[in-house]
PDB file of N, CA and C in Angstrom:
ATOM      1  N   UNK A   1       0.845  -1.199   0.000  1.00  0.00           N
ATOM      2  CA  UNK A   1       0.000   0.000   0.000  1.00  0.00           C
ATOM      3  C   UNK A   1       0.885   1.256   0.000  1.00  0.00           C
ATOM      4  N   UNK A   2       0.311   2.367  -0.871  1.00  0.00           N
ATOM      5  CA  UNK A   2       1.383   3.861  -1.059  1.00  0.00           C
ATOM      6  C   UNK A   2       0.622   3.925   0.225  1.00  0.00           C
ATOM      7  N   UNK A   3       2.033   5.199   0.588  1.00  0.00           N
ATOM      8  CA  UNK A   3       1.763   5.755   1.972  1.00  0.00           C
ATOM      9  C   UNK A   3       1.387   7.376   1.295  1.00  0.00           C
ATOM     10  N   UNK A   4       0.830   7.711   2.297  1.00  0.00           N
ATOM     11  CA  UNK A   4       0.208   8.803   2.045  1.00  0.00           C
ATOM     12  C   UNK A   4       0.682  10.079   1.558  1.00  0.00           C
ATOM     13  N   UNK A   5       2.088  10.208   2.275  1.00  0.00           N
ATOM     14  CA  UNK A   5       3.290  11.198   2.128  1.00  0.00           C
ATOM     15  C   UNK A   5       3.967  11.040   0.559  1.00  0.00           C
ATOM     16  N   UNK A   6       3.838   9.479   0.375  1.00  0.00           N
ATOM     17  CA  UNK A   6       5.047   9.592  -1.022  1.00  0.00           C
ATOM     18  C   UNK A   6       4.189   9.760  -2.430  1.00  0.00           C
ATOM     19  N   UNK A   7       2.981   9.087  -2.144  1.00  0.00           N
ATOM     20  CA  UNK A   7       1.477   9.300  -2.694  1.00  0.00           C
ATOM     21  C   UNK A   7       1.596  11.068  -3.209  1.00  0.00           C
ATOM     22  N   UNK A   8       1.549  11.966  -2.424  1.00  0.00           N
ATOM     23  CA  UNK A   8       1.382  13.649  -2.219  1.00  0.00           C
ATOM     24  C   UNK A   8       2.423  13.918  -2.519  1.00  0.00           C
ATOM     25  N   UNK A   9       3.999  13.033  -2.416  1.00  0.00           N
ATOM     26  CA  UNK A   9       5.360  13.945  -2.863  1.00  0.00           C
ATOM     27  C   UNK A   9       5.429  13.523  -4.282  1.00  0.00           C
ATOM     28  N   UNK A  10       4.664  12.238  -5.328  1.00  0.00           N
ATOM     29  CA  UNK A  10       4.916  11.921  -6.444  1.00  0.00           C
ATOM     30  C   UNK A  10       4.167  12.657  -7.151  1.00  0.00           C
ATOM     31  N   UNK A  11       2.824  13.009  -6.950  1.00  0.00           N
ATOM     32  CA  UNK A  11       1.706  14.065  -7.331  1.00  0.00           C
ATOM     33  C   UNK A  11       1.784  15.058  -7.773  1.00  0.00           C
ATOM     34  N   UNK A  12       2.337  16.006  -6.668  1.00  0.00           N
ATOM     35  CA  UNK A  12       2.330  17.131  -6.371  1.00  0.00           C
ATOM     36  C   UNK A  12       3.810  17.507  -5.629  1.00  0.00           C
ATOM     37  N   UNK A  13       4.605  17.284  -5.859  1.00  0.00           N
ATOM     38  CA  UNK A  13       6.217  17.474  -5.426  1.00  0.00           C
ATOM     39  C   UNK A  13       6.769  18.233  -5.896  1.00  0.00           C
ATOM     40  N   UNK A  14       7.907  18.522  -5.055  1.00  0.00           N
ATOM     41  CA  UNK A  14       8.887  19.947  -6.062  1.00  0.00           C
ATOM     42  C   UNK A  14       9.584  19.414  -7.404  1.00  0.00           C
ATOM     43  N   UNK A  15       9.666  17.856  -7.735  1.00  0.00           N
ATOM     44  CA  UNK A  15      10.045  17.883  -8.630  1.00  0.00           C
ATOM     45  C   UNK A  15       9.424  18.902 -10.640  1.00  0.00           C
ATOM     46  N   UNK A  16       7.822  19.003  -9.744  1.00  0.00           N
ATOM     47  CA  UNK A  16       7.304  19.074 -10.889  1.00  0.00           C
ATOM     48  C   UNK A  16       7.789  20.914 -10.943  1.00  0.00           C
ATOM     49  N   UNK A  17       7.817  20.804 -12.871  1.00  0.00           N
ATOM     50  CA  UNK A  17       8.023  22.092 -13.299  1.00  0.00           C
ATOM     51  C   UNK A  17       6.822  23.424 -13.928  1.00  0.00           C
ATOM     52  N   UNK A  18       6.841  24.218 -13.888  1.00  0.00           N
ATOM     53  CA  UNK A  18       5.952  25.219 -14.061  1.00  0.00           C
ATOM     54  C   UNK A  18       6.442  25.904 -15.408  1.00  0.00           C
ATOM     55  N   UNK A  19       5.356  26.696 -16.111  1.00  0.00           N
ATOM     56  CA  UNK A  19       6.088  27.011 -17.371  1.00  0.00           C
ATOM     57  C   UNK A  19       5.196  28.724 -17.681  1.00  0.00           C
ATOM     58  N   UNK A  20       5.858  29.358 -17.852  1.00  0.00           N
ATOM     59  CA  UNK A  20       4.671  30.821 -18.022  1.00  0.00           C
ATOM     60  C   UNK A  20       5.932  31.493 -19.301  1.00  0.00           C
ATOM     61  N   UNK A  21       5.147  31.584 -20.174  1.00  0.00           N
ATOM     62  CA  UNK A  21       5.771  32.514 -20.850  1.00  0.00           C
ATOM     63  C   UNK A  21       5.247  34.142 -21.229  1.00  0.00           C
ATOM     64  N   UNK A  22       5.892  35.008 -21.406  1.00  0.00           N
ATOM     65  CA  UNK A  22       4.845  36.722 -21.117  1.00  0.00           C
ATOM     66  C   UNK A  22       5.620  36.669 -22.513  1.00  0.00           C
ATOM     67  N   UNK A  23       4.526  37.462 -23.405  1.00  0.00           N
ATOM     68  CA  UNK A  23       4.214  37.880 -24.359  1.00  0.00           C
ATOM     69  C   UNK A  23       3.807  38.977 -24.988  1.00  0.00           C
ATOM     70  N   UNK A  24       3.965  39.504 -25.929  1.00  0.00           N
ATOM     71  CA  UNK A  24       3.973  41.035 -26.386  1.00  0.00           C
ATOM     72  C   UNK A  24       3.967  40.805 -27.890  1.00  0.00           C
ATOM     73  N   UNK A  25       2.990  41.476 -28.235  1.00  0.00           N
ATOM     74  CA  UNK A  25       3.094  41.174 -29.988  1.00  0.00           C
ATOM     75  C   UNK A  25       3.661  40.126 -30.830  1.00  0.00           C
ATOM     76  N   UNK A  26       2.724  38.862 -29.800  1.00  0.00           N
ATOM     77  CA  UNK A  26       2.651  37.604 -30.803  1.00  0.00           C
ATOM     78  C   UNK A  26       4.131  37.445 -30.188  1.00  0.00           C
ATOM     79  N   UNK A  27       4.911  37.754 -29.747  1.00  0.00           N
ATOM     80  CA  UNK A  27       6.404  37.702 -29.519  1.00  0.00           C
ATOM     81  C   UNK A  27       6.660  36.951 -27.983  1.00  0.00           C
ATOM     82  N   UNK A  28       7.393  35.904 -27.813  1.00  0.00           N
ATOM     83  CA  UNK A  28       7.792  35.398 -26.544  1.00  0.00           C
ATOM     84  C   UNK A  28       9.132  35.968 -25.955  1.00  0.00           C
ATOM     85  N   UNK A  29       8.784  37.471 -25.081  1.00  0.00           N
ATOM     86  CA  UNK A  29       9.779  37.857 -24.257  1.00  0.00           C
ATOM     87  C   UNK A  29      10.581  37.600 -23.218  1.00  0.00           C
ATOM     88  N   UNK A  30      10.047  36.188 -22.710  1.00  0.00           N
ATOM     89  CA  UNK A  30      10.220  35.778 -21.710  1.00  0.00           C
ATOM     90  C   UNK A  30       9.700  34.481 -21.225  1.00  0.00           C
ATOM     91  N   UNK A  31      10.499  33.674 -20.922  1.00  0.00           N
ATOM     92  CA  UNK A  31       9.631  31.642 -20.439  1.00  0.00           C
ATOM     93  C   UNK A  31      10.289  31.851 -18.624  1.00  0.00           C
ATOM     94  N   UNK A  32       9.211  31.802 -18.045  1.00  0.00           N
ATOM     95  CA  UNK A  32       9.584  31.706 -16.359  1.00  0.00           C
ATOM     96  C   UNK A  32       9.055  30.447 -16.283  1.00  0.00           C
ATOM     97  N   UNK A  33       9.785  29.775 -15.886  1.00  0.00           N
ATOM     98  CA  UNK A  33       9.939  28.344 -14.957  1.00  0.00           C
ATOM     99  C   UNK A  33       9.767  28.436 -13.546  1.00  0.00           C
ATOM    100  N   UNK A  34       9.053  27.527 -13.233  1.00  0.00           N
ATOM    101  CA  UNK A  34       9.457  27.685 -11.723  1.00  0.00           C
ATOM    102  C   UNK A  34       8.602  25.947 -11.223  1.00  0.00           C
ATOM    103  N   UNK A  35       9.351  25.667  -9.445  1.00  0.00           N
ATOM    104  CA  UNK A  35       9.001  24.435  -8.926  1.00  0.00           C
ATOM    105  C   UNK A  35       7.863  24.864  -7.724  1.00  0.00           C
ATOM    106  N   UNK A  36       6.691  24.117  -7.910  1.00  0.00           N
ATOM    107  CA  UNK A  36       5.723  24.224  -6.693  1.00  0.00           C
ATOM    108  C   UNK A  36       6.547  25.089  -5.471  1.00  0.00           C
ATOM    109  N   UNK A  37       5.434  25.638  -5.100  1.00  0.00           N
ATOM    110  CA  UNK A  37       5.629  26.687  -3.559  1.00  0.00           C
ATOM    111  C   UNK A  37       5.339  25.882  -2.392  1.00  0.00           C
ATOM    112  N   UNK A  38       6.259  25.407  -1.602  1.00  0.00           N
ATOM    113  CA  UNK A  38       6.361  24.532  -0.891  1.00  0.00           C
ATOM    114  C   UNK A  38       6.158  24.878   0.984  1.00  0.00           C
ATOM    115  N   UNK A  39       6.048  24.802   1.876  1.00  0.00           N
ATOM    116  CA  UNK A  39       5.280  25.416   2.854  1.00  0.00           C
ATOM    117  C   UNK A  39       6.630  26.192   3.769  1.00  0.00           C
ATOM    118  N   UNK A  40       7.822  25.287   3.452  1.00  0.00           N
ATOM    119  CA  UNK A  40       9.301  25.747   3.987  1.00  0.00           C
ATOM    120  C   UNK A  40       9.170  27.187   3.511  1.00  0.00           C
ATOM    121  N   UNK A  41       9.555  26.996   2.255  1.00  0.00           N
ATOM    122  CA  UNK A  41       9.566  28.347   1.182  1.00  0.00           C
ATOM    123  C   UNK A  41       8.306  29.603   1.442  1.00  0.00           C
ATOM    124  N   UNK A  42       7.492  29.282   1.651  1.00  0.00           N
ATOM    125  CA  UNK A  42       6.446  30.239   1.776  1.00  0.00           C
ATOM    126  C   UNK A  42       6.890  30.942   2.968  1.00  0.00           C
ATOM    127  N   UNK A  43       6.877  29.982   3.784  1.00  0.00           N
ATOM    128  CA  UNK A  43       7.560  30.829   5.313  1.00  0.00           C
ATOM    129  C   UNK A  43       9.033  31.992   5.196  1.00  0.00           C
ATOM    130  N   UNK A  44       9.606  31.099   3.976  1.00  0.00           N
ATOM    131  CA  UNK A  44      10.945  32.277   4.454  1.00  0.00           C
ATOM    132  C   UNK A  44      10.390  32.880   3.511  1.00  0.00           C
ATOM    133  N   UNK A  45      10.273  33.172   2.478  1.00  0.00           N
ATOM    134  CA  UNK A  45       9.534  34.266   1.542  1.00  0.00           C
ATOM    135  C   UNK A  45       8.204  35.507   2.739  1.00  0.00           C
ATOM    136  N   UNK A  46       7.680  35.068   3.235  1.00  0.00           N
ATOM    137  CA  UNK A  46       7.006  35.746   4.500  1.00  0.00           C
ATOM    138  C   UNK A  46       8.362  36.762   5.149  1.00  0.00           C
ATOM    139  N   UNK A  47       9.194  36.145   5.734  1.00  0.00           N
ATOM    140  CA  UNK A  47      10.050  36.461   6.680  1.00  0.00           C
ATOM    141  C   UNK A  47      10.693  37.724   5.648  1.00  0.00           C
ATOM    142  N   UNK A  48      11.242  37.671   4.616  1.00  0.00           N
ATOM    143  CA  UNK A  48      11.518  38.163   3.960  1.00  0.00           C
ATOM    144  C   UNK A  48      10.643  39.489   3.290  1.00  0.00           C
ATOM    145  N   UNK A  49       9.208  39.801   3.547  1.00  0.00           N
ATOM    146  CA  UNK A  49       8.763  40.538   2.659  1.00  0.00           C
ATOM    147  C   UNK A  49       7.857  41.189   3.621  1.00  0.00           C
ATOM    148  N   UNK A  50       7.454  42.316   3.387  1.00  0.00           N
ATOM    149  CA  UNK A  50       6.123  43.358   4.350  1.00  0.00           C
ATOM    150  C   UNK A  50       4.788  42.549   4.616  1.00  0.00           C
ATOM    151  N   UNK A  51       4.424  42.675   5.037  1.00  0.00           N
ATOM    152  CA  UNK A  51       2.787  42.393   5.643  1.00  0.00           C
ATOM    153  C   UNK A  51       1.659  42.404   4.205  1.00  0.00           C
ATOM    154  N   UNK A  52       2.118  43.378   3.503  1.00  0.00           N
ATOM    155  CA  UNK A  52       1.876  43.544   2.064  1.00  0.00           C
ATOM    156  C   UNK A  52       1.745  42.540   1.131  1.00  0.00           C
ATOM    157  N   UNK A  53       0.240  42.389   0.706  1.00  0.00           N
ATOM    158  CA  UNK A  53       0.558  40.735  -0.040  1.00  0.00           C
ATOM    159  C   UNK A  53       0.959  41.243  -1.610  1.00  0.00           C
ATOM    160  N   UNK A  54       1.332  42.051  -1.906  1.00  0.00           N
ATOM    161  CA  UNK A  54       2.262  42.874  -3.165  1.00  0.00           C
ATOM    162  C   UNK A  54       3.432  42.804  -2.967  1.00  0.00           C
ATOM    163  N   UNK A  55       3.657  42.706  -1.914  1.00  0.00           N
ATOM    164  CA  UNK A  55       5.646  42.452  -1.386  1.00  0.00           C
ATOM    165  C   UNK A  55       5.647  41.379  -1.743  1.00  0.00           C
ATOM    166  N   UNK A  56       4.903  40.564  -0.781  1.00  0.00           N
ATOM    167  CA  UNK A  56       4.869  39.002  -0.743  1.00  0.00           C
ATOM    168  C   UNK A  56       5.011  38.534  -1.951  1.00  0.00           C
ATOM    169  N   UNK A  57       4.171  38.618  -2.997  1.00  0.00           N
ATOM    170  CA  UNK A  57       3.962  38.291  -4.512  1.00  0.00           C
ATOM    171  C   UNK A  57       5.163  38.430  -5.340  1.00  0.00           C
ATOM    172  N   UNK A  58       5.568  39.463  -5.154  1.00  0.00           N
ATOM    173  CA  UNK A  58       6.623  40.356  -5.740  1.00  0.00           C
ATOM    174  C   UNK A  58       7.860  39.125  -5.359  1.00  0.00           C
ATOM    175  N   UNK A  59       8.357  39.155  -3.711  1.00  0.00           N
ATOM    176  CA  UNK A  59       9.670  38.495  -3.492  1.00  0.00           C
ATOM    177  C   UNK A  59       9.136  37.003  -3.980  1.00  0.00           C
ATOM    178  N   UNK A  60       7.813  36.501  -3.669  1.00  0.00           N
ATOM    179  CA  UNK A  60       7.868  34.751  -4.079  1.00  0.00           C
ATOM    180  C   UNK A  60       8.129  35.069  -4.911  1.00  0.00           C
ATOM    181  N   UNK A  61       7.851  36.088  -6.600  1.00  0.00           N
ATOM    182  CA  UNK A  61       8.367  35.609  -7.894  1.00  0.00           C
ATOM    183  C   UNK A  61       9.879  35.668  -7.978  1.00  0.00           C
ATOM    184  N   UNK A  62      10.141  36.567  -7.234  1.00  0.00           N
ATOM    185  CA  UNK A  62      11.982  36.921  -7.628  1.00  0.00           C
ATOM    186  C   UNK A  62      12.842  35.674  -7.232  1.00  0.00           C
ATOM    187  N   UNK A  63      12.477  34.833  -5.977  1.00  0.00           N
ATOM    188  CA  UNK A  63      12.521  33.336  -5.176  1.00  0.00           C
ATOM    189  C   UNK A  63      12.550  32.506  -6.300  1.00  0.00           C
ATOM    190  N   UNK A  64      11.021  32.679  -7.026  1.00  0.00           N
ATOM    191  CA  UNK A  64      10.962  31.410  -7.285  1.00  0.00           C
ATOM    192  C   UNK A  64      11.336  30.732  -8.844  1.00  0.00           C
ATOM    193  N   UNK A  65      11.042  32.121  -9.744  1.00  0.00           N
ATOM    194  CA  UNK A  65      11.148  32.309 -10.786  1.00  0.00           C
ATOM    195  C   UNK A  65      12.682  31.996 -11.279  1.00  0.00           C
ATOM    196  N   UNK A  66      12.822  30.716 -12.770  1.00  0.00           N
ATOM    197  CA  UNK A  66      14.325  30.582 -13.016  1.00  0.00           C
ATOM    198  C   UNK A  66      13.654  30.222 -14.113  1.00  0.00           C
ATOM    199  N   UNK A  67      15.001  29.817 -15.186  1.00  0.00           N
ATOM    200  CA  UNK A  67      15.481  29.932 -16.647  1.00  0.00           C
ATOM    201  C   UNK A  67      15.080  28.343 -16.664  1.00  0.00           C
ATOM    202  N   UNK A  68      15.320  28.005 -17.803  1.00  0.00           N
ATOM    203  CA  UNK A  68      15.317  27.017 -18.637  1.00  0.00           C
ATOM    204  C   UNK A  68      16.459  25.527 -17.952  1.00  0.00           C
ATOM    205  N   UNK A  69      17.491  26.299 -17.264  1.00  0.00           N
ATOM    206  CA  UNK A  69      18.338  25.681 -16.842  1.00  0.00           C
ATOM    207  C   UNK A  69      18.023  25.456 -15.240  1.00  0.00           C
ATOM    208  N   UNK A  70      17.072  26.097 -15.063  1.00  0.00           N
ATOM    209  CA  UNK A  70      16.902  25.849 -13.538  1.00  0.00           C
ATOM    210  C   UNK A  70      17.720  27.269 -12.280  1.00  0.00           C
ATOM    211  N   UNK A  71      17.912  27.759 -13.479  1.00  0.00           N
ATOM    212  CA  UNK A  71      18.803  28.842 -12.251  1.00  0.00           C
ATOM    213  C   UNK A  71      18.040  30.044 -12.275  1.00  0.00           C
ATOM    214  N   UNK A  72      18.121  30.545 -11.064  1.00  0.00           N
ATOM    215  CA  UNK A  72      17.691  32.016 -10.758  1.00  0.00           C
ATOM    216  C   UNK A  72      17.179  33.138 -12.116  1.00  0.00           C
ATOM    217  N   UNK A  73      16.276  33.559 -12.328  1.00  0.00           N
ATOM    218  CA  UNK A  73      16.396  34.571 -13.300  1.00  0.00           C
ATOM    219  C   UNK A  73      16.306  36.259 -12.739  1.00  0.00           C
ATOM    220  N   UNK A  74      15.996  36.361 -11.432  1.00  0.00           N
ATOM    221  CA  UNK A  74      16.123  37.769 -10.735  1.00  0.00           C
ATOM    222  C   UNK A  74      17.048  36.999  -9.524  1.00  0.00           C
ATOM    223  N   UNK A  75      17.629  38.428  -8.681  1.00  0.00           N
ATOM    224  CA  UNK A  75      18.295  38.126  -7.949  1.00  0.00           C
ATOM    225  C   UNK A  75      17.292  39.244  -6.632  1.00  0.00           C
ATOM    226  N   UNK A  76      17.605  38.911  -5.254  1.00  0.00           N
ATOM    227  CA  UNK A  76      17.361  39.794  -4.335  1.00  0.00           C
ATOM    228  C   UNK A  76      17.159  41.370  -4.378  1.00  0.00           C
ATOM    229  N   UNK A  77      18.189  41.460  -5.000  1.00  0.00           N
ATOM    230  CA  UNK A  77      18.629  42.991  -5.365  1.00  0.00           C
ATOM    231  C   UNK A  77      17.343  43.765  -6.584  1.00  0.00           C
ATOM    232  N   UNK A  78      16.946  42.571  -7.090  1.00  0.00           N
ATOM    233  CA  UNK A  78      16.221  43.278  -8.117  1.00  0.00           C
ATOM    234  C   UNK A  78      14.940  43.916  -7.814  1.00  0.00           C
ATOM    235  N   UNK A  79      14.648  43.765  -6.589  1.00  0.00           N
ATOM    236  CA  UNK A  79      12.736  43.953  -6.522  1.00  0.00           C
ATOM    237  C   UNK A  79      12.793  44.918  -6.376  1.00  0.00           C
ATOM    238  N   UNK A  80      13.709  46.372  -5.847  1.00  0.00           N
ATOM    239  CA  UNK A  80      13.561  47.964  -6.110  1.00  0.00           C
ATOM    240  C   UNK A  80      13.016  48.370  -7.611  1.00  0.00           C
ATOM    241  N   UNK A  81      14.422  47.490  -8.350  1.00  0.00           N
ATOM    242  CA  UNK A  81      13.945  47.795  -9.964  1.00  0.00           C
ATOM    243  C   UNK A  81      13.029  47.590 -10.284  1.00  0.00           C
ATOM    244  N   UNK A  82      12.656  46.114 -10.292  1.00  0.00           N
ATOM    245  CA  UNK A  82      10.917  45.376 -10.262  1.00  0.00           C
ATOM    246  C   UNK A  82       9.524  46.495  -9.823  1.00  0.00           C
ATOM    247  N   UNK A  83       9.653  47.166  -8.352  1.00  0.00           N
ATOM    248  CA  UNK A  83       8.731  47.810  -7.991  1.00  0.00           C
ATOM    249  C   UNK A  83       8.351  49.077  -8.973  1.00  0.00           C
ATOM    250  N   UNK A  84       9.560  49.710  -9.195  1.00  0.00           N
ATOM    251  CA  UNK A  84      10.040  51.202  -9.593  1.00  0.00           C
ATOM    252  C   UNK A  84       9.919  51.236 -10.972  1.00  0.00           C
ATOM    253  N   UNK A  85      10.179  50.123 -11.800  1.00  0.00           N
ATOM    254  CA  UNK A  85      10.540  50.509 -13.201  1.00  0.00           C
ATOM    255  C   UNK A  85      10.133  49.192 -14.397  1.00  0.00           C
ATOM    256  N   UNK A  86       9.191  48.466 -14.171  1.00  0.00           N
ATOM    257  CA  UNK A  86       8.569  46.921 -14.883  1.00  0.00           C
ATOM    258  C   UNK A  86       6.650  47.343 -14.445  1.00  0.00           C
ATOM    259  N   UNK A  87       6.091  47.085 -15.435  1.00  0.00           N
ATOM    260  CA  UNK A  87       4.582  47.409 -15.424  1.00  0.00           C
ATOM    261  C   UNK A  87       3.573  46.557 -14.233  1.00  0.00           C
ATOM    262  N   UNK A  88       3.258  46.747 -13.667  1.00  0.00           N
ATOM    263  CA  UNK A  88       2.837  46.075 -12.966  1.00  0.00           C
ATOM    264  C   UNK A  88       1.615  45.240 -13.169  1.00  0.00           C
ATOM    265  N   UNK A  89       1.120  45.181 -14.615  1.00  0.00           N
ATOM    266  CA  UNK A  89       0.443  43.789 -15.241  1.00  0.00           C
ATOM    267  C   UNK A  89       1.568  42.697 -15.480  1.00  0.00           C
ATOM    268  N   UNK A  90       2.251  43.313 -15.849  1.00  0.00           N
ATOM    269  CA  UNK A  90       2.988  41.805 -16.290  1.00  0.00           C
ATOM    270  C   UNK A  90       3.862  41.427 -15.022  1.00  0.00           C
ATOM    271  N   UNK A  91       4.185  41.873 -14.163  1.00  0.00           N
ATOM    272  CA  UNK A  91       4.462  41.392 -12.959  1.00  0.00           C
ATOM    273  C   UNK A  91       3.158  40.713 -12.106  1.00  0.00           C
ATOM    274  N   UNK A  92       2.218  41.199 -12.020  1.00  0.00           N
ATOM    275  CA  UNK A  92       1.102  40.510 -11.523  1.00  0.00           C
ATOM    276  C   UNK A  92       0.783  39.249 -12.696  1.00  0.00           C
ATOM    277  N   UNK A  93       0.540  39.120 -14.242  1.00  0.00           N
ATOM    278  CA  UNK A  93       0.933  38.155 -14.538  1.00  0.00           C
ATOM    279  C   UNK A  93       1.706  36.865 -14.426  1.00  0.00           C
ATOM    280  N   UNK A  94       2.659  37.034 -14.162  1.00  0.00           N
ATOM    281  CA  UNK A  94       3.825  35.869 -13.901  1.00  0.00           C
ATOM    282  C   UNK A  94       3.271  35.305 -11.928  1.00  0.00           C
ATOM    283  N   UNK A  95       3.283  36.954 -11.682  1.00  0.00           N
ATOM    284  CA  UNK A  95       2.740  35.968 -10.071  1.00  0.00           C
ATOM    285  C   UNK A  95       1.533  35.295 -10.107  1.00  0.00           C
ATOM    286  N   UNK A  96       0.381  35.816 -10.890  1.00  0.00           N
ATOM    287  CA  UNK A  96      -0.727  34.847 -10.817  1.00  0.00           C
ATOM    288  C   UNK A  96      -0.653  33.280 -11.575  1.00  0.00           C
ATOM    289  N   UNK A  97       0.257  33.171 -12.413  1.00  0.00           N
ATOM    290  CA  UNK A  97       0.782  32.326 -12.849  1.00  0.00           C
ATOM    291  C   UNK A  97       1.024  31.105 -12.248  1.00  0.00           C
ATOM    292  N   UNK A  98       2.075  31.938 -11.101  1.00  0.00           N
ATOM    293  CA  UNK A  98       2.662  30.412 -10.154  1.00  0.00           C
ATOM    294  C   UNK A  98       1.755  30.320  -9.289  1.00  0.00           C
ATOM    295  N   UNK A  99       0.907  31.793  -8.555  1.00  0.00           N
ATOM    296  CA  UNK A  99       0.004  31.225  -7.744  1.00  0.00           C
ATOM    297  C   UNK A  99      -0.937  30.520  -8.166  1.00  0.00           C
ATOM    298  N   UNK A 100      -1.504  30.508  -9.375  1.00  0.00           N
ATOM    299  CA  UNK A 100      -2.466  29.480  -9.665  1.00  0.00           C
ATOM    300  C   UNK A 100      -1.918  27.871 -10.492  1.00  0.00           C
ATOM    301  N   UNK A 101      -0.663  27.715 -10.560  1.00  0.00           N
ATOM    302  CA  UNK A 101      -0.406  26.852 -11.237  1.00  0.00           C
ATOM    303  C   UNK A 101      -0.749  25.504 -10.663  1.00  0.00           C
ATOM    304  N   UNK A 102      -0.796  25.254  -9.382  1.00  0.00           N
ATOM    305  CA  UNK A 102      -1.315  23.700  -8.912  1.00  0.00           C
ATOM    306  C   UNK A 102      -2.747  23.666  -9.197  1.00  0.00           C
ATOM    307  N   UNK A 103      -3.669  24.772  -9.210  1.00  0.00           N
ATOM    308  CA  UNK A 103      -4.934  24.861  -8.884  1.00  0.00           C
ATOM    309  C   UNK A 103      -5.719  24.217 -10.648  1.00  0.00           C
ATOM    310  N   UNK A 104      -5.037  23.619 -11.503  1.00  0.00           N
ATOM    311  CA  UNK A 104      -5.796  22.780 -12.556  1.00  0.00           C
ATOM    312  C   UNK A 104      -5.156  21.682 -12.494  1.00  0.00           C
ATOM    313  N   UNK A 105      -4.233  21.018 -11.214  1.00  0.00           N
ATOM    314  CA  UNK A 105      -4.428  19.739 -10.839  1.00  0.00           C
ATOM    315  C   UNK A 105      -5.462  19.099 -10.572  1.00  0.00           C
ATOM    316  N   UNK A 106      -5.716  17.261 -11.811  1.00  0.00           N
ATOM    317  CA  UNK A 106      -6.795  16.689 -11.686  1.00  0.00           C
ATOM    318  C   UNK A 106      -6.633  16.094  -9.909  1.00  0.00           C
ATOM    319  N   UNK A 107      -6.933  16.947  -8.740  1.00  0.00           N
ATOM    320  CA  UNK A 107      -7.528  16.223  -7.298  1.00  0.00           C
ATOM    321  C   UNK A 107      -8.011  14.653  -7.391  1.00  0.00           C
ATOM    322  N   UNK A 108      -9.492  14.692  -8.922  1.00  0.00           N
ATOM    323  CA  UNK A 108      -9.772  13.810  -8.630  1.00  0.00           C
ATOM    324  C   UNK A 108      -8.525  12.499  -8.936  1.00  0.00           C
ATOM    325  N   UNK A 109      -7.809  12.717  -9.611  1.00  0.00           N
ATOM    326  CA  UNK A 109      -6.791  11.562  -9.852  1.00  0.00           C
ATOM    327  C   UNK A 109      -5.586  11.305  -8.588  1.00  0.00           C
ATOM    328  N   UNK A 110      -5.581  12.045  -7.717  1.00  0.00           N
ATOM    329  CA  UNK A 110      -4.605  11.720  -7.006  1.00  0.00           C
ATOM    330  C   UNK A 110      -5.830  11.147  -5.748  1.00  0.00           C
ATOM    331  N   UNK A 111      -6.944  11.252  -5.188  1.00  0.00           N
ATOM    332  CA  UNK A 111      -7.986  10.851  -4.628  1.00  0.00           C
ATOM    333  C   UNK A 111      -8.052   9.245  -5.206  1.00  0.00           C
ATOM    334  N   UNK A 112      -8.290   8.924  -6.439  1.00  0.00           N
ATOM    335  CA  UNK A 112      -8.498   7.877  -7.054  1.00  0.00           C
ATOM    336  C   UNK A 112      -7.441   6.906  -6.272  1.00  0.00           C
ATOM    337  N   UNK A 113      -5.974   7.523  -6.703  1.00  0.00           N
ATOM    338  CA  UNK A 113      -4.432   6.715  -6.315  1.00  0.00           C
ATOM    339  C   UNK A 113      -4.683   6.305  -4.849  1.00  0.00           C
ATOM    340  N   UNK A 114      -5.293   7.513  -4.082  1.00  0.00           N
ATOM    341  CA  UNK A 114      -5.146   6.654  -2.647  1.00  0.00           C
ATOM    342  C   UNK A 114      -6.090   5.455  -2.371  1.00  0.00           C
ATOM    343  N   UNK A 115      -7.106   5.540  -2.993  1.00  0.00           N
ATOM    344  CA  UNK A 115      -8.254   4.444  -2.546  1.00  0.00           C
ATOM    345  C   UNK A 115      -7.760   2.859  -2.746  1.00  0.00           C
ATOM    346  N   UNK A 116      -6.801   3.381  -3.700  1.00  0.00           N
ATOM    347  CA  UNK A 116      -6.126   1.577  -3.827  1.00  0.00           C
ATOM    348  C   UNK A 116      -4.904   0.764  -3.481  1.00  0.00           C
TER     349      UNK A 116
END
């Protein structure tokens, strides 16, 4: 019998990848990758950002957001620039992105896996 934990880490685990690409006249400016938001991560992303769920949003993308290769595509340093000088649709884009990316997981199929 799967156990319940490895059941939820094969599912829904950090292995899995995320894919958003932002766009501008038919044109792909940009492919953000990123791995599920995990409950560790949420916490230090908290610790890290204002009370402000616009901070919050803002540092999870700069966290979480990487390249093709898996590496970083903003760094710490960048979210002044980010706030100050990038539109703030397409920054709210990319964050609604990852925040909604688990949320068109089929539930019912991982429900199914445990019953047997």
């Amino acid at each position: 019998m799967t156990r319940a934990v490895d059941l939820l880490r094969n599912k829904f685990g950090v292995s899995q990848l995320y894919k958003h690409d932002v766009i501008k006249n038919d044109e792909v400016i940009l492919s953000v990758y990123w791995n599920p938001l995990t409950i560790a991560e949420r916490e230090a992303i908290q610790k890290k950002s204002s009370d402000d769920v616009n901070d919050y949003a803002l540092q999870m993308m700069i966290e979480k957001a990487l390249d093709v290769d898996g590496k970083r595509i903003f760094q710490d340093g960048d979210k002044a620039s980010l706030r100050r000088e990038v539109e703030v649709t397409i920054l709210e884009e990319i964050q609604l992105a990852m925040i909604n990316a688990g949320a068109n997981k089929e539930v019912k199929e991982a429900k199914a896996d445990l019953k047997s």
